[in-house]
Protein backbone atom coordinates (compact mmCIF):
# COMPACT_ATOMS: atom_id res chain seq x y z
CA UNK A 1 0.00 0.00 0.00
CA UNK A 2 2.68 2.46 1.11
CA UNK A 3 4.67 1.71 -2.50
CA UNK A 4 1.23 2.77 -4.15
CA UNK A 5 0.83 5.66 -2.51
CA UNK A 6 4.69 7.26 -3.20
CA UNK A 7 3.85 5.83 -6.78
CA UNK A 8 1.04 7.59 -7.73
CA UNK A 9 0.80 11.07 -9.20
CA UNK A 10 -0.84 12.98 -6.22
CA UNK A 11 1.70 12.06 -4.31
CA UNK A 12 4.79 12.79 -6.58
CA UNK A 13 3.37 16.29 -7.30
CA UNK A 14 3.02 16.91 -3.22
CA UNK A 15 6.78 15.74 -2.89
CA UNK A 16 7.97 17.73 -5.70
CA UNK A 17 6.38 20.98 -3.90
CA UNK A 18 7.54 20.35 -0.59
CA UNK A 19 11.04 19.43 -1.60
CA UNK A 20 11.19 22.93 -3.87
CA UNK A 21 9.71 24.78 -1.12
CA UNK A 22 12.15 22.83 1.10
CA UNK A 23 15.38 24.03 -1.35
CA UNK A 24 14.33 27.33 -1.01
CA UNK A 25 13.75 27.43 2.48
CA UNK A 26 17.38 26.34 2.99
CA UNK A 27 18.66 28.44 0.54
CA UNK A 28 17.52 31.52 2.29
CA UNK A 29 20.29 33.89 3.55
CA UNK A 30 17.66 35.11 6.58
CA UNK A 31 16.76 31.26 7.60
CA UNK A 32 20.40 29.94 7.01
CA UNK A 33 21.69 33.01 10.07
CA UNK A 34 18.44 32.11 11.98
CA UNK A 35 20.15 28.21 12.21
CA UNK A 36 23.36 29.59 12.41
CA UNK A 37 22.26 30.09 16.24
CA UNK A 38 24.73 31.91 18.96
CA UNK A 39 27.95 30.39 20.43
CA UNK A 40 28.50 30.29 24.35
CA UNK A 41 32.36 31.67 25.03
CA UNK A 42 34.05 30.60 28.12
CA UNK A 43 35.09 34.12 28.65
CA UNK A 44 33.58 37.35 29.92
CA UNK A 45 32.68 38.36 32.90
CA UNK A 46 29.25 36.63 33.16
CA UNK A 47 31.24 33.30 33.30
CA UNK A 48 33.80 34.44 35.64
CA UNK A 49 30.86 35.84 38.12
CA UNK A 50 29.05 32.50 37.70
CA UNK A 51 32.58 30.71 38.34
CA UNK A 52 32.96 32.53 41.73
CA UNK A 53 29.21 31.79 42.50
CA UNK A 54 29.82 28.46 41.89
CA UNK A 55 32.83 28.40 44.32
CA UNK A 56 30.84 30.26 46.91
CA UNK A 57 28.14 27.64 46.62
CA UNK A 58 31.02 24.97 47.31
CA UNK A 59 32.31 26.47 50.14
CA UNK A 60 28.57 26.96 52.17
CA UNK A 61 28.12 23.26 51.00
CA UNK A 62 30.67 22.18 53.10
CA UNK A 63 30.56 24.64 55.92
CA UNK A 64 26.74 23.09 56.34
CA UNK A 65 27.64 19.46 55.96
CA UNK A 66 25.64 18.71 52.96
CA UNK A 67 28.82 16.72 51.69
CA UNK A 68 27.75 14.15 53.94
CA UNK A 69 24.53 13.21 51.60
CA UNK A 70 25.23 10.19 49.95
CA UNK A 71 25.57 10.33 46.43
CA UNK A 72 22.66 8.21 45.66
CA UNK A 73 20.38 10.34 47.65
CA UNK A 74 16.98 11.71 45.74
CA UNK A 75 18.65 15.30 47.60
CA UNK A 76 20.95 15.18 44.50
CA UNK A 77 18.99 14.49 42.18
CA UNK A 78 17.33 17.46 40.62
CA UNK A 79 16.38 15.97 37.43
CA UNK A 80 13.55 14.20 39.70
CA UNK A 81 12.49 17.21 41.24
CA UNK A 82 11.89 19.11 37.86
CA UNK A 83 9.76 16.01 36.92
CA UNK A 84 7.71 16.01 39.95
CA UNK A 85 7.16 19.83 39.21
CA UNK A 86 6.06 19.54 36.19
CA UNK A 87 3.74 16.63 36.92
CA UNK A 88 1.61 17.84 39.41
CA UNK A 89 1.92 21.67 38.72
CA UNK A 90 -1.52 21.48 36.51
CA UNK A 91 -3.25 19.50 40.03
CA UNK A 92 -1.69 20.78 43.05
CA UNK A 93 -2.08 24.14 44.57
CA UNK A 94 0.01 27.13 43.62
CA UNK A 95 2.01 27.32 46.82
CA UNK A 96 2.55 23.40 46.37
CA UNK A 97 3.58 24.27 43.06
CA UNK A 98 5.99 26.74 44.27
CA UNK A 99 6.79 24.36 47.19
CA UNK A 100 8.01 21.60 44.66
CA UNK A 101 9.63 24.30 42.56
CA UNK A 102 11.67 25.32 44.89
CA UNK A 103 12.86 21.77 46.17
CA UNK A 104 14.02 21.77 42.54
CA UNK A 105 16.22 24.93 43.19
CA UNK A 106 17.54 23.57 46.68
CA UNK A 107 18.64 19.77 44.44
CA UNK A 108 20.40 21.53 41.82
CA UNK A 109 22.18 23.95 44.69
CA UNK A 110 22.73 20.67 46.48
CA UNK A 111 24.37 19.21 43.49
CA UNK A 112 26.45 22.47 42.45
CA UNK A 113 27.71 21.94 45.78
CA UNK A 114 29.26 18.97 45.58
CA UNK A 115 31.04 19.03 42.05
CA UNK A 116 31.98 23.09 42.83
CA UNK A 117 34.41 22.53 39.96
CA UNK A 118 32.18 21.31 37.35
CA UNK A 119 31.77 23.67 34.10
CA UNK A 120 28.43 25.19 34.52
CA UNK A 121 25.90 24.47 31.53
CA UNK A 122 25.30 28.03 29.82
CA UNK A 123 23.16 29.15 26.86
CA UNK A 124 22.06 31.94 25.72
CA UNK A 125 18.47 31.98 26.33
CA UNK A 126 19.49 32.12 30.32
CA UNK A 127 21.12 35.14 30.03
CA UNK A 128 17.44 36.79 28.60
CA UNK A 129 15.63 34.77 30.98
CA UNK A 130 17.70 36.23 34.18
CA UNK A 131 17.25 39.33 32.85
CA UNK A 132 13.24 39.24 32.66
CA UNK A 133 13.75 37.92 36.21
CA UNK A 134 15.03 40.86 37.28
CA UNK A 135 12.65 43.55 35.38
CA UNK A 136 10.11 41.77 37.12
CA UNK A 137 11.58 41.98 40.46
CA UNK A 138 12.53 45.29 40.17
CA UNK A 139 8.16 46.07 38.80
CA UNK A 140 7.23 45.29 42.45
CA UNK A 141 8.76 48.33 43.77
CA UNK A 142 7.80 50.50 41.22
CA UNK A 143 4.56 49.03 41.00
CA UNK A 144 1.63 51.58 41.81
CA UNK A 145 0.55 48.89 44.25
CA UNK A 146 3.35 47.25 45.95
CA UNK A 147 2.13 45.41 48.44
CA UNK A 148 -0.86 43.76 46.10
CA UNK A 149 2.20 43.19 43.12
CA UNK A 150 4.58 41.50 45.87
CA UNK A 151 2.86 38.17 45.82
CA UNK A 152 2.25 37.68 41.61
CA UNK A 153 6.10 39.35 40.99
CA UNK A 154 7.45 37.07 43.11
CA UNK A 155 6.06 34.35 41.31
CA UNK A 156 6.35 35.33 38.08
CA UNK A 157 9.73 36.16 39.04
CA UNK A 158 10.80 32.27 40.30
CA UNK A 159 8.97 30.72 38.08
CA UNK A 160 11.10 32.51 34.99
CA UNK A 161 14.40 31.51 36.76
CA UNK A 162 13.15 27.71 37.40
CA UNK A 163 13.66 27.60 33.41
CA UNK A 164 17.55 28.27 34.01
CA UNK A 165 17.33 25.59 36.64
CA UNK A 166 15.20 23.57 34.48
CA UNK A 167 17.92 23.58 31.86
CA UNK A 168 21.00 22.88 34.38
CA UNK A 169 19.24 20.18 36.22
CA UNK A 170 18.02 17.65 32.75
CA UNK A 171 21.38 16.83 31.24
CA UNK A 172 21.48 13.69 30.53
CA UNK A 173 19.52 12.23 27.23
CA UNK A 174 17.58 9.83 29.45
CA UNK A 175 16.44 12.55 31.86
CA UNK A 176 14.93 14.32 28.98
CA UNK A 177 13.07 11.27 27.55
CA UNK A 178 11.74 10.99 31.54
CA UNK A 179 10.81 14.55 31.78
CA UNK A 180 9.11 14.17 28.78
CA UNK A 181 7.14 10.97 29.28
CA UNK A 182 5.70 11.98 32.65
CA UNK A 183 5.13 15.14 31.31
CA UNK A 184 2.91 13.60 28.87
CA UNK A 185 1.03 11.20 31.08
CA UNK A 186 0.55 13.94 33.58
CA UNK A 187 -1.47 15.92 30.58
CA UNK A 188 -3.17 12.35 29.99
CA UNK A 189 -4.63 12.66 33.59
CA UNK A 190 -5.78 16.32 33.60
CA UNK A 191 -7.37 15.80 30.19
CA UNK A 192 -8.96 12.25 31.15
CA UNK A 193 -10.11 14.53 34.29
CA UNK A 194 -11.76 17.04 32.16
CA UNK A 195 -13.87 14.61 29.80
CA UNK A 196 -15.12 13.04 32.97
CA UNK A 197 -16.46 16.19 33.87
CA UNK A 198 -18.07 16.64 30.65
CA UNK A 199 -19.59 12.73 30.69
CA UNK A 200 -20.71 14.16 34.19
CA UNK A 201 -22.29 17.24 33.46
CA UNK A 202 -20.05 19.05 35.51
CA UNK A 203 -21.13 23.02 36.41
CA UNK A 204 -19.22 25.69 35.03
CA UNK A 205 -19.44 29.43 35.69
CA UNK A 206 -21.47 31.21 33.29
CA UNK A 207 -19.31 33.99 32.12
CA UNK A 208 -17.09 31.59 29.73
CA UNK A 209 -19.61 31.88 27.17
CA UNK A 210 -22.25 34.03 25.40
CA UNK A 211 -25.22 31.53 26.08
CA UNK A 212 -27.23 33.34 23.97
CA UNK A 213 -24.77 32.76 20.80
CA UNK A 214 -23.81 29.64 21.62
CA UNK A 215 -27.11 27.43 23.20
CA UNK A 216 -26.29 24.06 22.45
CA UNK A 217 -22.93 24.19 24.62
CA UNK A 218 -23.60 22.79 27.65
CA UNK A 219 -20.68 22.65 29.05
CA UNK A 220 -17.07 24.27 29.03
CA UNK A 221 -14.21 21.48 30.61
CA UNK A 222 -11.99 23.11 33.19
CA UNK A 223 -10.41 20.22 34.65
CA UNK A 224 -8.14 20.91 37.62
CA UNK A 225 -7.05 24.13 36.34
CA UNK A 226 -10.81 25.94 37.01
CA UNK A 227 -10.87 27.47 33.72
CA UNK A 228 -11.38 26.15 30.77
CA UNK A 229 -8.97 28.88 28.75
CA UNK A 230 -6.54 27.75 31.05
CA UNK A 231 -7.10 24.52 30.36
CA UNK A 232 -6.12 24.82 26.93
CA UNK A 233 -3.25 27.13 27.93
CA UNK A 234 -1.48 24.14 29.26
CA UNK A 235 -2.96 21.36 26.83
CA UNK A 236 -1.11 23.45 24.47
CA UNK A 237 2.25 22.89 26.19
CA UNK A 238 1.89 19.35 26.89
CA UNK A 239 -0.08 18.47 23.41
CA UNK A 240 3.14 18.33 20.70
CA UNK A 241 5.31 16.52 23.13
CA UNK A 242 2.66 13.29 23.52
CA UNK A 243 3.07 13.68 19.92
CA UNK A 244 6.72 13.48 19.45
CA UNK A 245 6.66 10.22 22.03
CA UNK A 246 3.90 8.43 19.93
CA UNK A 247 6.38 9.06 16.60
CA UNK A 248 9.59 8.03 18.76
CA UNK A 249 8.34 4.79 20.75
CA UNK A 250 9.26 1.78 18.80
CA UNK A 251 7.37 -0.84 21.36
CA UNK A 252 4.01 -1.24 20.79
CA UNK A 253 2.10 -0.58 24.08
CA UNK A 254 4.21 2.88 24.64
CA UNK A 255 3.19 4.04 21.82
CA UNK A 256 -0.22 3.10 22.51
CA UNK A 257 0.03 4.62 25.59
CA UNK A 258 0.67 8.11 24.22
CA UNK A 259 -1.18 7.81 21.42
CA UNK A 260 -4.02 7.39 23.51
CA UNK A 261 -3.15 9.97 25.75
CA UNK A 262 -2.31 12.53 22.48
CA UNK A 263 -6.25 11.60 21.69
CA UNK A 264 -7.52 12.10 25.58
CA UNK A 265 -5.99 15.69 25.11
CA UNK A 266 -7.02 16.90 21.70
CA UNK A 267 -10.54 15.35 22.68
CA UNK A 268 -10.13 17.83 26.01
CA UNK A 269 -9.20 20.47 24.04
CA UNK A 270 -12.24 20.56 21.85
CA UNK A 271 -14.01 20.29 24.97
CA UNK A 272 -12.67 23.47 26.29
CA UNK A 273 -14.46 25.39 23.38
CA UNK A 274 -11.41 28.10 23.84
CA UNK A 275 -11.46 29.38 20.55
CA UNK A 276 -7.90 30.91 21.24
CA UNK A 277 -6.62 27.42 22.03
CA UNK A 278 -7.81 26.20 18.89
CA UNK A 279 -6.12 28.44 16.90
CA UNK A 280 -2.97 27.78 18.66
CA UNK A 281 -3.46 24.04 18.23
CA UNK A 282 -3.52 24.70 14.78
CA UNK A 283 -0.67 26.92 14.41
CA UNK A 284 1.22 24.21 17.08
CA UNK A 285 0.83 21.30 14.21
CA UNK A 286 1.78 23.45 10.83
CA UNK A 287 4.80 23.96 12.51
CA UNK A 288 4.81 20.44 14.03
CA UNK A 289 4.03 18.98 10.55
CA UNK A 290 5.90 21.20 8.86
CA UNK A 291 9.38 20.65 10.46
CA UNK A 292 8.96 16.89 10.40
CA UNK A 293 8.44 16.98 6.92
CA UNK A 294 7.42 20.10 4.29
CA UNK A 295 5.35 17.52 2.26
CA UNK A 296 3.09 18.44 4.81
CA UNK A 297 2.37 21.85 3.58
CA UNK A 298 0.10 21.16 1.36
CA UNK A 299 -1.46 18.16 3.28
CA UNK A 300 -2.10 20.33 5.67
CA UNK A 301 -4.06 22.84 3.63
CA UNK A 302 -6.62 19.35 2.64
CA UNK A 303 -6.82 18.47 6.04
CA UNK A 304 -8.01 22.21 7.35
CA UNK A 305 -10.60 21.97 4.66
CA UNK A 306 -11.97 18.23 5.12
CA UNK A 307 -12.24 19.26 9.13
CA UNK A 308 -14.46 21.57 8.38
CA UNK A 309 -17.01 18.71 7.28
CA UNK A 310 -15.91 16.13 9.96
CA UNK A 311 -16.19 18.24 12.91
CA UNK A 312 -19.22 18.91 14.45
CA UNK A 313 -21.50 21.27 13.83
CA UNK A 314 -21.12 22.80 17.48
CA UNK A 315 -17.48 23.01 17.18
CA UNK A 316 -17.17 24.66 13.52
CA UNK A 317 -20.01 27.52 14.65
CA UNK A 318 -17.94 28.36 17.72
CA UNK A 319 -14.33 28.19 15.89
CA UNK A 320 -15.93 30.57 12.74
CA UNK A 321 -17.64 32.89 15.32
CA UNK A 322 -14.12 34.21 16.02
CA UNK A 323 -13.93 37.70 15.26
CA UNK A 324 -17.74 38.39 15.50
CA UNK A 325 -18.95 41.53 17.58
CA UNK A 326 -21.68 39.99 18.24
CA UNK A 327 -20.45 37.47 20.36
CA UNK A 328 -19.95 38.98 24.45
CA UNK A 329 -16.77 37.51 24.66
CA UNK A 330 -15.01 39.02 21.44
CA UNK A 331 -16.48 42.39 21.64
CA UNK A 332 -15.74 42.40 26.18
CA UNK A 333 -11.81 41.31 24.97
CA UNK A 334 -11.89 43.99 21.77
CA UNK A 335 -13.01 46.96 24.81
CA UNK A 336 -10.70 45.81 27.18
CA UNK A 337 -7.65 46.01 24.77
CA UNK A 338 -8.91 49.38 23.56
CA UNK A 339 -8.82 50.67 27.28
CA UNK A 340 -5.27 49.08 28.49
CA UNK A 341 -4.31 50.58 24.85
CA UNK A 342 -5.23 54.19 26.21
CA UNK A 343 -3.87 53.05 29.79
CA UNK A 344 -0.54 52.12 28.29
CA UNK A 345 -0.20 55.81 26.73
CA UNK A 346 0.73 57.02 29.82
CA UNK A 347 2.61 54.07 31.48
CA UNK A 348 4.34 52.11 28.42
CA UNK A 349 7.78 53.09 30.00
CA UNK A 350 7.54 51.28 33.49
CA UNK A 351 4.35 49.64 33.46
CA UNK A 352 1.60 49.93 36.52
CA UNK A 353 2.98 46.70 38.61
CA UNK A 354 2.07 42.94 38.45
CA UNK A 355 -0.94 41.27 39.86
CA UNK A 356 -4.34 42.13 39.85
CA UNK A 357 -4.34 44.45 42.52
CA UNK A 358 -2.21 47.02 40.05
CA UNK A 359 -4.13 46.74 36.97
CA UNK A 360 -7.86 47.35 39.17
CA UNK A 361 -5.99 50.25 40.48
CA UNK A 362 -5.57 52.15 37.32
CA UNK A 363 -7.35 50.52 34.24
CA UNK A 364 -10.99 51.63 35.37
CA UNK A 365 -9.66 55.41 34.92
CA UNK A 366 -9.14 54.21 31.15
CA UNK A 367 -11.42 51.09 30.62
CA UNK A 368 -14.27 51.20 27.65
CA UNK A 369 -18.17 50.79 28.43
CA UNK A 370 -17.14 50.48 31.91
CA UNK A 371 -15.98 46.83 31.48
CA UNK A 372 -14.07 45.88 34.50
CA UNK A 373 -11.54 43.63 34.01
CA UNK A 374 -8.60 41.19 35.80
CA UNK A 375 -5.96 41.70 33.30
CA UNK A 376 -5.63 42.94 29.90
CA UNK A 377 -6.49 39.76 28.51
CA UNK A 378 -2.90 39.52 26.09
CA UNK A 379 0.24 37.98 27.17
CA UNK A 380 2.34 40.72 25.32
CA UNK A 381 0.13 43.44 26.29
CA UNK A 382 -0.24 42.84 30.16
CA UNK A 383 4.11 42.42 29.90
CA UNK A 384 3.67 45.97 29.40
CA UNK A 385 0.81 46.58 31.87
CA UNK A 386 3.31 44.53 34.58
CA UNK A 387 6.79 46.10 33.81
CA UNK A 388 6.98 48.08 31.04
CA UNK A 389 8.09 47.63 27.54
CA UNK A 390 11.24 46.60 28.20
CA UNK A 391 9.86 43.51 29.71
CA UNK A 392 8.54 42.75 26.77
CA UNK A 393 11.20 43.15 24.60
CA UNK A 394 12.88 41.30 26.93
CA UNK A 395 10.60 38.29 26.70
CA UNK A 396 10.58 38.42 22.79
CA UNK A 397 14.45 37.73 22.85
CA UNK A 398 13.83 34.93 25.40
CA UNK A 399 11.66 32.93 22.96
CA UNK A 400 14.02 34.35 19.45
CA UNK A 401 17.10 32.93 21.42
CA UNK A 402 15.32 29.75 22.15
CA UNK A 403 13.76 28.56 18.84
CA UNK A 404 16.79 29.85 17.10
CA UNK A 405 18.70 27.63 19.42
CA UNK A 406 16.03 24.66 18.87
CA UNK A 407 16.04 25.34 15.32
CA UNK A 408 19.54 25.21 14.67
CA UNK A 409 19.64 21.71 16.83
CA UNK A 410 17.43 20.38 14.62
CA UNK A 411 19.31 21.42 11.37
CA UNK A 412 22.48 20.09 12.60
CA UNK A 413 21.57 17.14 14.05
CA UNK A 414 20.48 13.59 12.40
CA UNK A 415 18.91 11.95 15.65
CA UNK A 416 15.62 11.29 14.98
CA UNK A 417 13.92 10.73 18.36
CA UNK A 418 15.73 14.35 19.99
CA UNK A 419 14.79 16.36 16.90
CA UNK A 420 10.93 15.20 17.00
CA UNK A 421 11.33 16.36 20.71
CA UNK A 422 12.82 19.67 19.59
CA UNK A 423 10.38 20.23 16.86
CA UNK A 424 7.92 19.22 20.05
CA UNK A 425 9.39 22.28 21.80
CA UNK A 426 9.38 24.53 19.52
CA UNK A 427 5.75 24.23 18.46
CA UNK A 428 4.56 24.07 21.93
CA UNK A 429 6.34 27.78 22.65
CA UNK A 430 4.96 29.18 19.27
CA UNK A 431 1.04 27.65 20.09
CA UNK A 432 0.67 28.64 23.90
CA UNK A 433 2.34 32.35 22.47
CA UNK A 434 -0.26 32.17 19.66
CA UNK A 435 -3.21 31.71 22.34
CA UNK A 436 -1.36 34.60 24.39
CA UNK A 437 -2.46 37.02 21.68
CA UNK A 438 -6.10 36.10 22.99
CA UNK A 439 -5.88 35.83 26.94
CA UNK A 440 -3.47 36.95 29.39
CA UNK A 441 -1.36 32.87 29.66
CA UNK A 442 0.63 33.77 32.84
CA UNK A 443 -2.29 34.68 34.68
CA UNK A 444 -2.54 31.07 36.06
CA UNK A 445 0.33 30.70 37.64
CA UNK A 446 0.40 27.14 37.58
CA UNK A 447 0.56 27.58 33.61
CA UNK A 448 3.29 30.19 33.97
CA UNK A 449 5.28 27.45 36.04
CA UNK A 450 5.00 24.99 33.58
CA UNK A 451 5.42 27.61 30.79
CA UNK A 452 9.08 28.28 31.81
CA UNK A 453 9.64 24.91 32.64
CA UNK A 454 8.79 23.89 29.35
CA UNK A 455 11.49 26.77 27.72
CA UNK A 456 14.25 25.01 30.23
CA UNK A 457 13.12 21.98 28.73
CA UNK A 458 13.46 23.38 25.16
CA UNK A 459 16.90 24.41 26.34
CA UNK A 460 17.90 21.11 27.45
CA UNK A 461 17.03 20.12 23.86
CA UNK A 462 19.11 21.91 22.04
CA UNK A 463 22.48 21.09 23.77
CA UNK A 464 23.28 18.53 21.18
CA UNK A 465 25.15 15.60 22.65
CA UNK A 466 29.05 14.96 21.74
CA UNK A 467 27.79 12.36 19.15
CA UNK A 468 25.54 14.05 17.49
CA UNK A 469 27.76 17.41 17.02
CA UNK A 470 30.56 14.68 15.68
CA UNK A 471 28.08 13.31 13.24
CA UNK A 472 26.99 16.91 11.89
CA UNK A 473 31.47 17.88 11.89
CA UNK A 474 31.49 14.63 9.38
């Protein structure tokens, strides 16, 4: 059957466009210096400060016995910690999130510790990502609440620097295939979670969608994340790695496994009705698709067009109502990003201060229809609202750096299995980003923790192994 297929004339004509497409894509002078990536130097200052922090670390590891841990000891392991993090982040509470977060931090100090001498893993997405860190930190103070921005900046603030830790704890290629497995079940569970609800008829508040518009929904799945936008915030992340593991696993019942638990979560998603997550799901597998193979380019462009007479008739009126006024929820989001708009006249330079607390303290003074609101309801808008624009710029050279990095992994490298995973990474940034344009993502903190977890994941990726940087030398 397969021999049919790459023998008939649909299919030749697909391969011939994808591989032309595919010549000139690697023929481009702007793609070829995006894959070029950056090159960590030993020098500099930054590595001579991390050097003597390192030391310093050493020397308050001994002075408070912590040499005496044995080796073996789960204390030094940090790898385990940043996959117990990222497994229950989407079900435990915040502070439990933050609790096992920061058990991370103390393994990976532990471990510093001990090998004081060790070269210290560096990349250049760190370097952005401590620097976010500390426009963040430095937004509480200047906030125009400080004591209602100190809880949400600290946060925000950890939970960007657990992606450093992230990427200095998972070294080893094993530790990334565990990270990545239980990161996958753990979506299996919160998405099995979430169709229960939906078999169960579970309540849900009232305000996620315009009843009028939209009758014959019943019911929008939140699962253990208490909002269904949410929901698909972190379905998003987890989605194109379950993916990667059911085109990697060559036993049978692994791949089983995640291929039933990639089906559990895209049945979830559609369950959320978050039109914003669906879009980014889409976006998440063209570039998904596209990286594994360009063939898929044009496959891709069949498959949008046969789902729109395979879904359901519920789920293709919600996706096309995107856009229309008429709908509460588009024309509520269009006057809230009209007011933060004006808002942000007047404090683009430094922002108002994180958290909720900061944003109710100013935004009614500028808000449209008197529409109260939370947030600004736009991931790259509320950076602004929080800290300024230079957060924001910030944060764009955090994600450049990283798929940059990812992408020139993945054009260097011949391993199979660790390029699906990168592609996995890369697609997962660019979805949950393209749902950010919709909904303020980091307003769940839980989803910001696995967020920046996820980008020290994506870093891990793309430190090629000493084989696989010999294979791309030959």
């Amino acid at each position: 059957m397969h021999n049919i297929l790459r023998a008939s004339v649909v299919y030749r004509a697909i391969a011939a466009a994808g591989a032309a497409f595919g010549g000139q894509w690697r023929r481009s002078a702007i793609i070829g210096r995006f894959l070029r990536g950056s090159r960590s130097t030993d020098g500099g200052l930054a590595a001579a400060a991390w050097f003597s922090v390192r030391r310093g670390i050493g020397r308050l590891y001994r002075l408070a016995r912590l040499d005496k841990i044995p080796a073996e000891s789960v204390l030094r392991r940090p790898e385990l910690w940043c996959t117990a993090t990222l497994v229950l982040a989407p079900i435990v509470p915040t502070m439990a999130a933050a609790g096992l977060a920061g058990a991370t931090c103390l393994s990976a100090l532990i471990r510093a510790g001990a090998a004081p001498g060790d070269r210290p893993a560096r990349h250049g997405t760190a370097r952005y990502i401590i620097l976010f860190a500390a426009i963040y930190f430095a937004s509480i103070f200047t906030s125009v609440a400080v004591s209602g921005s100190m809880y949400g900046g600290l946060l925000q603030t950890f939970f960007a620097l657990l992606g450093v830790v992230m990427f200095s704890s998972v070294r080893e290629r094993h530790h990334i295939t565990l990270v990545i497995r239980a990161f996958a079940l753990s979506g299996a569970a919160v998405a099995g979670y979430g169709i229960l609800q939906y078999l169960r008829g579970a309540h849900g508040a009232s305000a996620w969608l315009d009843s009028e518009m939209f009758s014959d929904i019943g019911l929008r799945v939140y699962s253990t994340l208490g909002n269904p936008n949410v929901l698909a915030e972190y379905l998003l992340l987890v989605i194109p790695f379950a993916a990667a593991l059911v085109l990697t696993e060559k036993r049978v019942l692994p791949r089983l496994l995640f291929l039933g638990s990639l089906a559990a979560m895209l049945l979830c998603m559609a369950l959320t009705f978050a039109r914003g997550g669906w879009l980014g799901l889409i976006l998440a597998a063209a570039v998904f698709l596209i990286m594994l193979d360009r063939r898929f380019i044009l496959l891709g462009i069949f498959g949008l067009a046969a789902l729109y007479f395979l879904l359901p008739d519920v789920i293709v009126s919600r996706f096309l109502s995107i856009g229309n006024l008429e709908d509460g929820s588009t024309s509520y989001r269009l006057s809230i990003w009209l007011g933060t708009l004006a808002m942000l006249r007047d404090f683009w330079f430094v922002g108002i201060g994180p958290g909720t607390a900061a944003f109710n303290k100013i935004y009614p003074l500028y808000g449209y229809n008197t529409v109260a609101a939370p947030h600004s309801h736009n991931l790259f808008l509320q950076f602004v609202c929080d800290s300024g624009v230079a957060a924001l710029i910030v944060f764009v050279m955090v994600v450049f750096s990283l798929l940059r990095a990812l992408a020139s992994s993945v054009a260097g490298s011949a391993d199979k299995t660790m390029n699906r995973f990168r592609i996995a990474a890369i697609s997962a940034v660019v979805g949950f980003l393209a749902q950010g344009l919709t909904d303020y993502s980091f307003y769940n903190y839980r989803v910001t923790l696995v967020f920046w977890a996820s980008v020290g994941l994506g870093m891990a990726l793309s430190r090629r192994s000493d084989a696989e940087t010999a294979a791309a030398d030959d």
